[in-house]
Protein backbone atom coordinates (compact mmCIF):
# COMPACT_ATOMS: atom_id res chain seq x y z
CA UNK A 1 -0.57 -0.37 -15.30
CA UNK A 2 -2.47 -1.85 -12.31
CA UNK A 3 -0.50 -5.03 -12.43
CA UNK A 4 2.65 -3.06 -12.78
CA UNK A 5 3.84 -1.67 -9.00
CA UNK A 6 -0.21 -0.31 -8.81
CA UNK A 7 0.44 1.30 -5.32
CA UNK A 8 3.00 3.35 -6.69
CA UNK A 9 1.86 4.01 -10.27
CA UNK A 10 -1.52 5.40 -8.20
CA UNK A 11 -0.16 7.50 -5.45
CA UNK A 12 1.03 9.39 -8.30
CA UNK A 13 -1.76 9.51 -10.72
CA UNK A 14 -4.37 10.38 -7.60
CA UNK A 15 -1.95 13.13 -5.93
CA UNK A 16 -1.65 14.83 -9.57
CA UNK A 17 -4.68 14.02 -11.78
CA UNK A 18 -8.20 15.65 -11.03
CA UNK A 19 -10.77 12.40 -10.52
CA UNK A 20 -14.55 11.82 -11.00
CA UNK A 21 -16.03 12.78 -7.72
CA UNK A 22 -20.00 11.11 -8.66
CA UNK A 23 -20.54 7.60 -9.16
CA UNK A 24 -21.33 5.55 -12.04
CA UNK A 25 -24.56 6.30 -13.66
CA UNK A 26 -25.55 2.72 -13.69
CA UNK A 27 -24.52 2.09 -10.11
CA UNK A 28 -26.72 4.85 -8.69
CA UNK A 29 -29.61 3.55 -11.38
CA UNK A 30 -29.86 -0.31 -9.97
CA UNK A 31 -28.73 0.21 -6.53
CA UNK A 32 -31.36 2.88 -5.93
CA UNK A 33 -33.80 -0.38 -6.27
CA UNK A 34 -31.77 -2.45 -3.72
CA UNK A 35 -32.05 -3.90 -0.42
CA UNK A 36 -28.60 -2.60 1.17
CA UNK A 37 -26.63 -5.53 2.13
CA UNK A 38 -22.74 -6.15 1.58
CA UNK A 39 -20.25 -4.81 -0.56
CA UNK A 40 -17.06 -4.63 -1.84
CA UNK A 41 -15.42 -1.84 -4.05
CA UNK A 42 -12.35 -3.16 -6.15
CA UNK A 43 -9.61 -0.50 -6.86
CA UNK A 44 -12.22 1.96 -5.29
CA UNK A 45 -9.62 4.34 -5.50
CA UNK A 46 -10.76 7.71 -4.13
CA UNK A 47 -14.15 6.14 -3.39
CA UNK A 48 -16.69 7.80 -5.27
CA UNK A 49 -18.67 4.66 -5.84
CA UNK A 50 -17.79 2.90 -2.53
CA UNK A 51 -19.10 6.05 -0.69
CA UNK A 52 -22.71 6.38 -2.54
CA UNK A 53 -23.26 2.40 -1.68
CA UNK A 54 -22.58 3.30 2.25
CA UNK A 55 -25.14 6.91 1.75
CA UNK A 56 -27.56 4.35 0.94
CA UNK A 57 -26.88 1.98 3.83
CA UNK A 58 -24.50 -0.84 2.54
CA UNK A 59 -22.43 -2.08 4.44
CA UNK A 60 -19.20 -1.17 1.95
CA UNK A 61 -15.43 -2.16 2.20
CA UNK A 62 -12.86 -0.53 -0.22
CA UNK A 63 -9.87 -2.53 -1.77
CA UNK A 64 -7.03 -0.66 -3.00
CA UNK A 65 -3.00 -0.41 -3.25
CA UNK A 66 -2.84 3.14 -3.51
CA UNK A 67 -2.66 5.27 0.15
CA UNK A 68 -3.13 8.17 -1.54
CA UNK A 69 -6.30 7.34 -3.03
CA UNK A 70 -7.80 5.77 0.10
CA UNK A 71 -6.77 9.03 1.97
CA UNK A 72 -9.02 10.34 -0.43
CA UNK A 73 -12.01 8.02 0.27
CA UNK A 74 -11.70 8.88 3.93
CA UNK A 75 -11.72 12.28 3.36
CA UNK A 76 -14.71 11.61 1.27
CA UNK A 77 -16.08 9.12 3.38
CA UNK A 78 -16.14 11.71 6.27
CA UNK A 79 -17.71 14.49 4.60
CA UNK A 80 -20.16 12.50 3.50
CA UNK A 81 -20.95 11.39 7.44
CA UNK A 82 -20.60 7.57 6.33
CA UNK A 83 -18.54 4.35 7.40
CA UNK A 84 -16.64 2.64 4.98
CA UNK A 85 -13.79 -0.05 5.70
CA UNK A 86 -10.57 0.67 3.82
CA UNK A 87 -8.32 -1.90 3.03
CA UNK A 88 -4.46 -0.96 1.14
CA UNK A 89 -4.31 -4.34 -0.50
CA UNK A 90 -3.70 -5.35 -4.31
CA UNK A 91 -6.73 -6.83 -5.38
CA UNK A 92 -5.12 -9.35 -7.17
CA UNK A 93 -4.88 -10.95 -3.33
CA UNK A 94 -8.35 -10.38 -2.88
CA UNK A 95 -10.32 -13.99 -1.50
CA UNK A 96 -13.52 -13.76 -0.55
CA UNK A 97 -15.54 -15.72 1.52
CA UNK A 98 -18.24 -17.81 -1.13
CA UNK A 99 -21.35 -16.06 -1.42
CA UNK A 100 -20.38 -13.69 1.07
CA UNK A 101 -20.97 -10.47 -0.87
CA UNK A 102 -24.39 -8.78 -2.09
CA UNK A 103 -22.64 -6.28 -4.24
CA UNK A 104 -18.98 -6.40 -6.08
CA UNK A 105 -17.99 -3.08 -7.63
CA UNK A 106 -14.97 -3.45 -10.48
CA UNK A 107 -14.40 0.65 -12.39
CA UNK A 108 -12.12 1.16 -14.72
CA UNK A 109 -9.49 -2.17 -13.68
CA UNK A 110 -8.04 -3.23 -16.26
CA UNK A 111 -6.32 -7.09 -15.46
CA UNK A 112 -4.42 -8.55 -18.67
CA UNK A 113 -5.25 -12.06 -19.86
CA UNK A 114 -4.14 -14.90 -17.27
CA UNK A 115 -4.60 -12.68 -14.75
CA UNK A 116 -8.36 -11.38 -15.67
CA UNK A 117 -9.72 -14.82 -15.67
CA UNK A 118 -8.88 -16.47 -11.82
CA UNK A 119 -9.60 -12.55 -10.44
CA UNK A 120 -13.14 -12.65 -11.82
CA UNK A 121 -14.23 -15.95 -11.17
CA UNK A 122 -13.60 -15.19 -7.62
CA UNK A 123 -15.63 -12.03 -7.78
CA UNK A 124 -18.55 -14.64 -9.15
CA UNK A 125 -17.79 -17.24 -6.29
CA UNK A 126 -17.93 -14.25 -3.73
CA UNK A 127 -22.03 -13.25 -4.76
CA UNK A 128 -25.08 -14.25 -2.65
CA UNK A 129 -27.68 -16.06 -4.76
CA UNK A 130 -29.39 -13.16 -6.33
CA UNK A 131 -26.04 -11.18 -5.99
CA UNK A 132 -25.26 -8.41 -8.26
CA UNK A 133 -21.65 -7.14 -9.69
CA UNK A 134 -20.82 -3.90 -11.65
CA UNK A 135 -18.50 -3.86 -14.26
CA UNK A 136 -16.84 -0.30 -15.70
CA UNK A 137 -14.11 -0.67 -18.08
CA UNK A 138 -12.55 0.60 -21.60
CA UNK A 139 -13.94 -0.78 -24.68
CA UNK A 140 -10.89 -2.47 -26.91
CA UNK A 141 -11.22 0.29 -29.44
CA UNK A 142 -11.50 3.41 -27.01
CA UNK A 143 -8.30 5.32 -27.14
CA UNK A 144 -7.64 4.23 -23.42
CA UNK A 145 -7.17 0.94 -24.93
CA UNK A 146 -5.63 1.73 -27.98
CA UNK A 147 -2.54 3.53 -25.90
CA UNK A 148 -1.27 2.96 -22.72
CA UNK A 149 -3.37 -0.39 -21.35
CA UNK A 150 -3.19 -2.36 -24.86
CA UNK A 151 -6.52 -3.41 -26.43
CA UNK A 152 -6.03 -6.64 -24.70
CA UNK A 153 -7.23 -5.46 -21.76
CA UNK A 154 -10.01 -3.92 -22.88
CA UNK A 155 -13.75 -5.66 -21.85
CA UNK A 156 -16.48 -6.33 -24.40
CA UNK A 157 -19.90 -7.98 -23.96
CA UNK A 158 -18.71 -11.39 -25.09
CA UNK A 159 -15.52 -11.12 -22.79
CA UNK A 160 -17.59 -10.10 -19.50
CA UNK A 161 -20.29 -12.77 -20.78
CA UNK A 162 -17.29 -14.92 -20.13
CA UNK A 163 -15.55 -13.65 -17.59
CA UNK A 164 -19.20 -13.59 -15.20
CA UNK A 165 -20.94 -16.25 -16.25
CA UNK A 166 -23.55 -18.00 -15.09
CA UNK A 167 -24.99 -14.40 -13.85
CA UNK A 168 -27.29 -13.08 -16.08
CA UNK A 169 -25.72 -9.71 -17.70
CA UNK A 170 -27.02 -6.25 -18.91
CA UNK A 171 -24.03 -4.63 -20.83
CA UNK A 172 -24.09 -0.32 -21.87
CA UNK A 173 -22.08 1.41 -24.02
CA UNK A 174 -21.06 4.62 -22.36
CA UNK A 175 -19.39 7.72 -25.15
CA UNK A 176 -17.98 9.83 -23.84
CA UNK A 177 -16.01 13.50 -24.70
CA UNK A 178 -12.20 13.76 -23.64
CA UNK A 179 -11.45 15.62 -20.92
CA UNK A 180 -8.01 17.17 -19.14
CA UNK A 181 -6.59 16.88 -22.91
CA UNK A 182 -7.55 13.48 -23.41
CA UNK A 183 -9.49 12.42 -26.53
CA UNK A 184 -13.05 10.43 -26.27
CA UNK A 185 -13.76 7.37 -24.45
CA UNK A 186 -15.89 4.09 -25.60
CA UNK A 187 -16.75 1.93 -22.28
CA UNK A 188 -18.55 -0.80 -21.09
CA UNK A 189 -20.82 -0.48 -18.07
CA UNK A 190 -22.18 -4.20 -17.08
CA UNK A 191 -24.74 -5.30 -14.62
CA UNK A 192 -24.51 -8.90 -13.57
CA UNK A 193 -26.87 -10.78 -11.48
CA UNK A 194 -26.15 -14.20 -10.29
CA UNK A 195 -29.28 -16.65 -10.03
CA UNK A 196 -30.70 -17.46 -7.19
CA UNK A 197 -33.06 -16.03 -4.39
CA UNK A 198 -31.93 -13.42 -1.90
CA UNK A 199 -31.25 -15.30 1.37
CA UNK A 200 -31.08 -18.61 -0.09
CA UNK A 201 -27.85 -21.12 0.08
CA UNK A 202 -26.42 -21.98 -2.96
């Protein structure tokens, strides 16, 4: 689990496990519409997400604890003939500067309770006015949840209501079919928008 010895527990899963190489569907639909500005990619992982914000022209940095899977956003990174920062860090440590941040990127981290609550209200505190987060993350009652993260860590619509509030918040349910022997997924995709103007102080 990613609160459990993450860089560790990664290294292995990205050095043996075959990983989504596009990024999320709902990423690609709302940042298409975007002025690039800043970002930051929590857990990016092998950086699928954090390298399709830097095609477009953000200005992208890449949290992780695993090596191996920032070895992997390099190499993707540098195929792709893009810049992104990479930083081997739990997120968990992650402060932000306030409203530094035009773009937060959370996939598939799953924090328990206690731990969920402070990490998110920082990602809130980090957003420009008008500053957007995306959310990707097992439903409670998709196996994911149901077996090795516990359905406690699991997001719904009134949890990431919570968890992002006062940004205004446009919540999918993503099905999908199992895949390397794994049975079906049920996930939340969640598109948060703080209020404000672009370019404004708080």
């Amino acid at each position: 689990m990613v609160d459990e010895q993450p860089g560790e527990r990664w290294n292995r899963r990205y050095a043996e496990e075959r990983w989504p190489d596009q990024p999320d569907d709902l990423l690609v639909a709302r940042a298409a519409g975007l002025p690039a500005g800043r970002a930051v990619d929590l857990a990016c992982g092998p950086g699928r997400n954090a390298v399709h914000l830097a095609r477009l022209g953000w200005t992208v940095t890449g949290i992780d604890a695993s090596s191996v899977g920032l070895a992997q956003a390099a190499a993707r990174a540098g195929a792709a003939g893009v810049q992104v920062e990479l930083v081997e860090a739990d997120v968990r440590d992650w402060r932000p500067v306030a409203g530094g941040v035009d773009l937060v990127v959370v996939a598939n981290l799953h924090l328990p309770p206690g731990t969920r609550e402070p990490f998110f209200a920082r990602i809130v505190a980090a957003l420009a006015p008008g500053g957007h987060a995306l959310v990707v993350g097992h439903h409670p009652d998709s196996p994911g949840c149901r077996g090795s993260l516990g359905a406690e860590r699991g997001y719904t619509a009134e949890l990431l209501a919570t968890l992002l509030a006062p940004c205004r918040l446009e919540v999918h349910h993503v099905h999908r079919p199992g895949r390397d022997g794994r049975g079906p997924s049920h996930r939340l995709a969640a598109w948060a928008t703080l209020p404000g103007t672009p370019g404004t102080l708080c």
